[in-house]
C-alpha atoms as a PDB file:
ATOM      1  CA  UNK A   1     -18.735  -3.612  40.672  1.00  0.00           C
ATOM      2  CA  UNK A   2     -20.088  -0.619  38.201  1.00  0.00           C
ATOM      3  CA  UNK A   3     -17.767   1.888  38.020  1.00  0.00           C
ATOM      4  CA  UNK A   4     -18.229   5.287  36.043  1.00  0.00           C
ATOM      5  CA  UNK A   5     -14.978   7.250  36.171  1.00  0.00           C
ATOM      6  CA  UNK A   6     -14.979  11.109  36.343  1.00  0.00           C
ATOM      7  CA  UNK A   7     -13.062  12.927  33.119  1.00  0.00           C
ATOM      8  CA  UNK A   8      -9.791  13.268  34.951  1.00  0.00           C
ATOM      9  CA  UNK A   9      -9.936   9.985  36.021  1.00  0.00           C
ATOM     10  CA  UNK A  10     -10.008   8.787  32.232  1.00  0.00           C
ATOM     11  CA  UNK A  11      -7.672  11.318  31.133  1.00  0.00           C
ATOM     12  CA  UNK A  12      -5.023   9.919  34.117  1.00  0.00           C
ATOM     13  CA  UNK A  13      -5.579   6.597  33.325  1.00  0.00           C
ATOM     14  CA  UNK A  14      -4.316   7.001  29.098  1.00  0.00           C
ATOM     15  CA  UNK A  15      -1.891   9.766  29.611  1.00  0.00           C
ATOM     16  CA  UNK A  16      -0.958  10.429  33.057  1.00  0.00           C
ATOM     17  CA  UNK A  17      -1.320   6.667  35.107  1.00  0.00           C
ATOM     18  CA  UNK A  18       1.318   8.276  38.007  1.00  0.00           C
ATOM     19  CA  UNK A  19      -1.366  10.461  38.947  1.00  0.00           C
ATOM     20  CA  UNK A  20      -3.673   7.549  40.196  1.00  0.00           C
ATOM     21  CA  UNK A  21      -3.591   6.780  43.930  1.00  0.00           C
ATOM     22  CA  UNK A  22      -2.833   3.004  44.152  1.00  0.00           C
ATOM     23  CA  UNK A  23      -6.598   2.344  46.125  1.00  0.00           C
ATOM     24  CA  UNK A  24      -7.364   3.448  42.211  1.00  0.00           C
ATOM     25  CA  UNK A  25      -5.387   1.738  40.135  1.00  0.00           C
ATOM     26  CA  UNK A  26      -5.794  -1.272  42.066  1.00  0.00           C
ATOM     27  CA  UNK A  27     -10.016  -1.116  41.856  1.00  0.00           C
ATOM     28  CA  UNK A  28      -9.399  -0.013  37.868  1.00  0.00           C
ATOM     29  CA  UNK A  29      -7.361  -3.421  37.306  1.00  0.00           C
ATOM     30  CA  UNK A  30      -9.471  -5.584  39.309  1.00  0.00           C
ATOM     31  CA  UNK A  31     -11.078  -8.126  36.717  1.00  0.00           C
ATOM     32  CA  UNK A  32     -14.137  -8.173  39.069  1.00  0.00           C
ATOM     33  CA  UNK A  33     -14.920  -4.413  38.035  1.00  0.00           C
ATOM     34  CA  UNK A  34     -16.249  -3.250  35.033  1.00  0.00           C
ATOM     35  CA  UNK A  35     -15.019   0.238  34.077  1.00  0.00           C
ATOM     36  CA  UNK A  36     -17.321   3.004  32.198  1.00  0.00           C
ATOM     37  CA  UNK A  37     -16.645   6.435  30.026  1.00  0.00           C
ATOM     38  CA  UNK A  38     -19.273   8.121  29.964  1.00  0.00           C
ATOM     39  CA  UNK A  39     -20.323   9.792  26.342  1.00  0.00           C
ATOM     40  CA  UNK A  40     -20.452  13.104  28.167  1.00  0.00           C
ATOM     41  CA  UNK A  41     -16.596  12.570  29.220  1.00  0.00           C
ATOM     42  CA  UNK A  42     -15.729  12.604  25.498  1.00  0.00           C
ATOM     43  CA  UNK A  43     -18.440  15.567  24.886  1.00  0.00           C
ATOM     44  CA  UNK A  44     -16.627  17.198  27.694  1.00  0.00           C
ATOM     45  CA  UNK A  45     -12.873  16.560  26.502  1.00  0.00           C
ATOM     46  CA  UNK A  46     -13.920  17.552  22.830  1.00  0.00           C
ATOM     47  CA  UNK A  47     -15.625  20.837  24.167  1.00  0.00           C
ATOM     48  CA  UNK A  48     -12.283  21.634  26.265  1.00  0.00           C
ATOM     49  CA  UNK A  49     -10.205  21.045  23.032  1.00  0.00           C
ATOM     50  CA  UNK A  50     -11.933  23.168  21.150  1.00  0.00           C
ATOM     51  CA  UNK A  51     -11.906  26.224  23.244  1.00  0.00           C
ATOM     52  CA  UNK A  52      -8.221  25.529  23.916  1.00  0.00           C
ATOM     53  CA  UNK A  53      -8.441  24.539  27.559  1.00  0.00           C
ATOM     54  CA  UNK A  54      -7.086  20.882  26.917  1.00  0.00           C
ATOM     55  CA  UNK A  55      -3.968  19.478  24.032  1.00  0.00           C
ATOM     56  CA  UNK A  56      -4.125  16.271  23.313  1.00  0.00           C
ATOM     57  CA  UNK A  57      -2.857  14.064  20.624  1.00  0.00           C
ATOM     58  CA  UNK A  58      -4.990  10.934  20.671  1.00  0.00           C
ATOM     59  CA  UNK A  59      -8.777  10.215  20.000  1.00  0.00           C
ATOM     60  CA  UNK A  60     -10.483   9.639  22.970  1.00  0.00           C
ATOM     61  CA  UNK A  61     -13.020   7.024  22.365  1.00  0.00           C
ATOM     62  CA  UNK A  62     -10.499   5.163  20.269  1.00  0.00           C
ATOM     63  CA  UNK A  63      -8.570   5.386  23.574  1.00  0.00           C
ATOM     64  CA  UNK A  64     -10.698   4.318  25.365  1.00  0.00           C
ATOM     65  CA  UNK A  65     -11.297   0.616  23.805  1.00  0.00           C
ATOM     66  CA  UNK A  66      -7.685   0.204  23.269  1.00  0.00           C
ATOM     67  CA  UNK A  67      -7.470   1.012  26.904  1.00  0.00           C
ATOM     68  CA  UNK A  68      -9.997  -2.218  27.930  1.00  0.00           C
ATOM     69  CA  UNK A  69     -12.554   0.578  28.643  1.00  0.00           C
ATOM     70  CA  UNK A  70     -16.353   0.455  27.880  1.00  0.00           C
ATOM     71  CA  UNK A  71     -17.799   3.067  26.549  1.00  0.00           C
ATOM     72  CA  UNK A  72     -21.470   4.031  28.240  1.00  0.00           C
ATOM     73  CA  UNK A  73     -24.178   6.210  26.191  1.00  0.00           C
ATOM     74  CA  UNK A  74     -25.868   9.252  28.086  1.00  0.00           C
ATOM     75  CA  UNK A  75     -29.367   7.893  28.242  1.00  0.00           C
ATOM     76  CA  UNK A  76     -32.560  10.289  28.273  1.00  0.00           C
ATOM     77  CA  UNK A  77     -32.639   8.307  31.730  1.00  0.00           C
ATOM     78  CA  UNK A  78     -30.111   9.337  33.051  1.00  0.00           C
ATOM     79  CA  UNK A  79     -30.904  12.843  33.071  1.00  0.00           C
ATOM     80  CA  UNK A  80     -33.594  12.641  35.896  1.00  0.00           C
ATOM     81  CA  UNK A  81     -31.919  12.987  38.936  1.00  0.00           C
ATOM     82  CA  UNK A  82     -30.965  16.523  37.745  1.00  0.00           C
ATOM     83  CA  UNK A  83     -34.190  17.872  38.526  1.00  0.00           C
ATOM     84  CA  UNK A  84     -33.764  17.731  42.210  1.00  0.00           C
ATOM     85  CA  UNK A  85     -30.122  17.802  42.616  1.00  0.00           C
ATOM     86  CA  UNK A  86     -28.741  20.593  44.753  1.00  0.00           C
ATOM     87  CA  UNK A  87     -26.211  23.119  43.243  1.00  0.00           C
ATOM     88  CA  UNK A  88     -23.317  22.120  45.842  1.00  0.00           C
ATOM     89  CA  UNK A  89     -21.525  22.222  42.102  1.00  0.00           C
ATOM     90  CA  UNK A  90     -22.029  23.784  38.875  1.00  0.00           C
ATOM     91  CA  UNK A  91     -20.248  22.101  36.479  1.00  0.00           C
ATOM     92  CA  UNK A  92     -22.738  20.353  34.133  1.00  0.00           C
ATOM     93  CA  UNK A  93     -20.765  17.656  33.169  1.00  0.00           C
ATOM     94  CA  UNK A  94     -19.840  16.596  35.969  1.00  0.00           C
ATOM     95  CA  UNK A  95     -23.383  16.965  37.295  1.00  0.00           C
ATOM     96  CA  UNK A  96     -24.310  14.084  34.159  1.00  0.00           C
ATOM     97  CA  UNK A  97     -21.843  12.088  35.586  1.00  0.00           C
ATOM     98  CA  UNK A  98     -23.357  12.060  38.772  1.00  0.00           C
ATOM     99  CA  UNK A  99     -26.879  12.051  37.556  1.00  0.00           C
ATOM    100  CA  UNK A 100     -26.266   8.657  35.221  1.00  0.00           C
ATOM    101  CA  UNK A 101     -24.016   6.952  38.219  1.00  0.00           C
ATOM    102  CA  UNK A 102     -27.549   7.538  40.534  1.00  0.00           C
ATOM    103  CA  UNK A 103     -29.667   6.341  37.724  1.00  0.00           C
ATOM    104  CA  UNK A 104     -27.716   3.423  36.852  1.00  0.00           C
ATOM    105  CA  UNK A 105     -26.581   2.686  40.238  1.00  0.00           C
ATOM    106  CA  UNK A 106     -22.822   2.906  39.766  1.00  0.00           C
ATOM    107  CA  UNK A 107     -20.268   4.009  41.489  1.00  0.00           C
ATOM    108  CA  UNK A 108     -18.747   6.720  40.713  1.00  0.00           C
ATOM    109  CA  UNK A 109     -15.146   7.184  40.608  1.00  0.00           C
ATOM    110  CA  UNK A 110     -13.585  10.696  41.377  1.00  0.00           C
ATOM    111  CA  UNK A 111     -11.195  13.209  43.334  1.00  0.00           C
ATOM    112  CA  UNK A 112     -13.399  15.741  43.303  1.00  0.00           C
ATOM    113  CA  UNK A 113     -14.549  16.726  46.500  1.00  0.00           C
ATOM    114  CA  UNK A 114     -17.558  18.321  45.842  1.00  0.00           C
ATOM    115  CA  UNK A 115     -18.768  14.404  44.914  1.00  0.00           C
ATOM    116  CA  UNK A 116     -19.066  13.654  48.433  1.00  0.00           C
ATOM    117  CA  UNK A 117     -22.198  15.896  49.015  1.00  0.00           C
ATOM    118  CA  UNK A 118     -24.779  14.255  46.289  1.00  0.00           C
ATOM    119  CA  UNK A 119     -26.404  11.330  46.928  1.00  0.00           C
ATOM    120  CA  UNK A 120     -24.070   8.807  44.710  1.00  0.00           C
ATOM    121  CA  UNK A 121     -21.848   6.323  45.400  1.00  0.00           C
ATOM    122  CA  UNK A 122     -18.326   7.298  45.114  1.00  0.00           C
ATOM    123  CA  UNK A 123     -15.160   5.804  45.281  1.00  0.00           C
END
């Protein structure tokens, strides 16, 4: 299985791995599954650390291949879906996240409710 996984999810699984519920951790070390950043996850994190709404002391995408995890580029693509995608939620990252998993055909891993009401499939 195809899995994208949300900002929070990444940011849980290199500093915060208590936060995952075990259904998560246990789909995120399945060999079966191949796990996905995003590029707009580390747009998104570098953004946030600039304005000073996230600290933290590592480099992301270096984290992310130490962490096993591949890294997935924002394709011109993957933007599509956002023409007809309904505003249930504003964010515009996570909107790109949602976008790419529908173009790609991923799942999409999240706890962020607001998933649940585009037409993507989450986990």
């Amino acid at each position: 299985m195809n899995i994208i996984i949300d900002t929070h999810i990444f940011l849980w699984i290199v500093s915060e791995p208590q936060k995952l519920s075990s259904k998560q951790s246990e789909i995120l070390n399945n060999p079966k599954n191949s796990i996905f950043v995003s590029s707009i996850t580390f747009v998104e994190i570098m953004i946030k650390v600039s304005i000073g709404k996230l600290k933290i002391d590592f480099v992301p995408i270096d984290m992310a291949k130490s962490s096993g995890l591949n890294i997935l580029g924002f394709l011109a693509e993957d933007s599509l879906a956002l023409a007809n995608m309904p505003f249930h939620h504003r964010d515009p990252f996570d909107r790109m996240l949602i976008s790419q998993s529908i173009n790609l055909d991923y799942y999409l891993m999240s706890d962020d409710g607001k998933f649940k009401d585009y037409n993507c499939k989450l986990i």
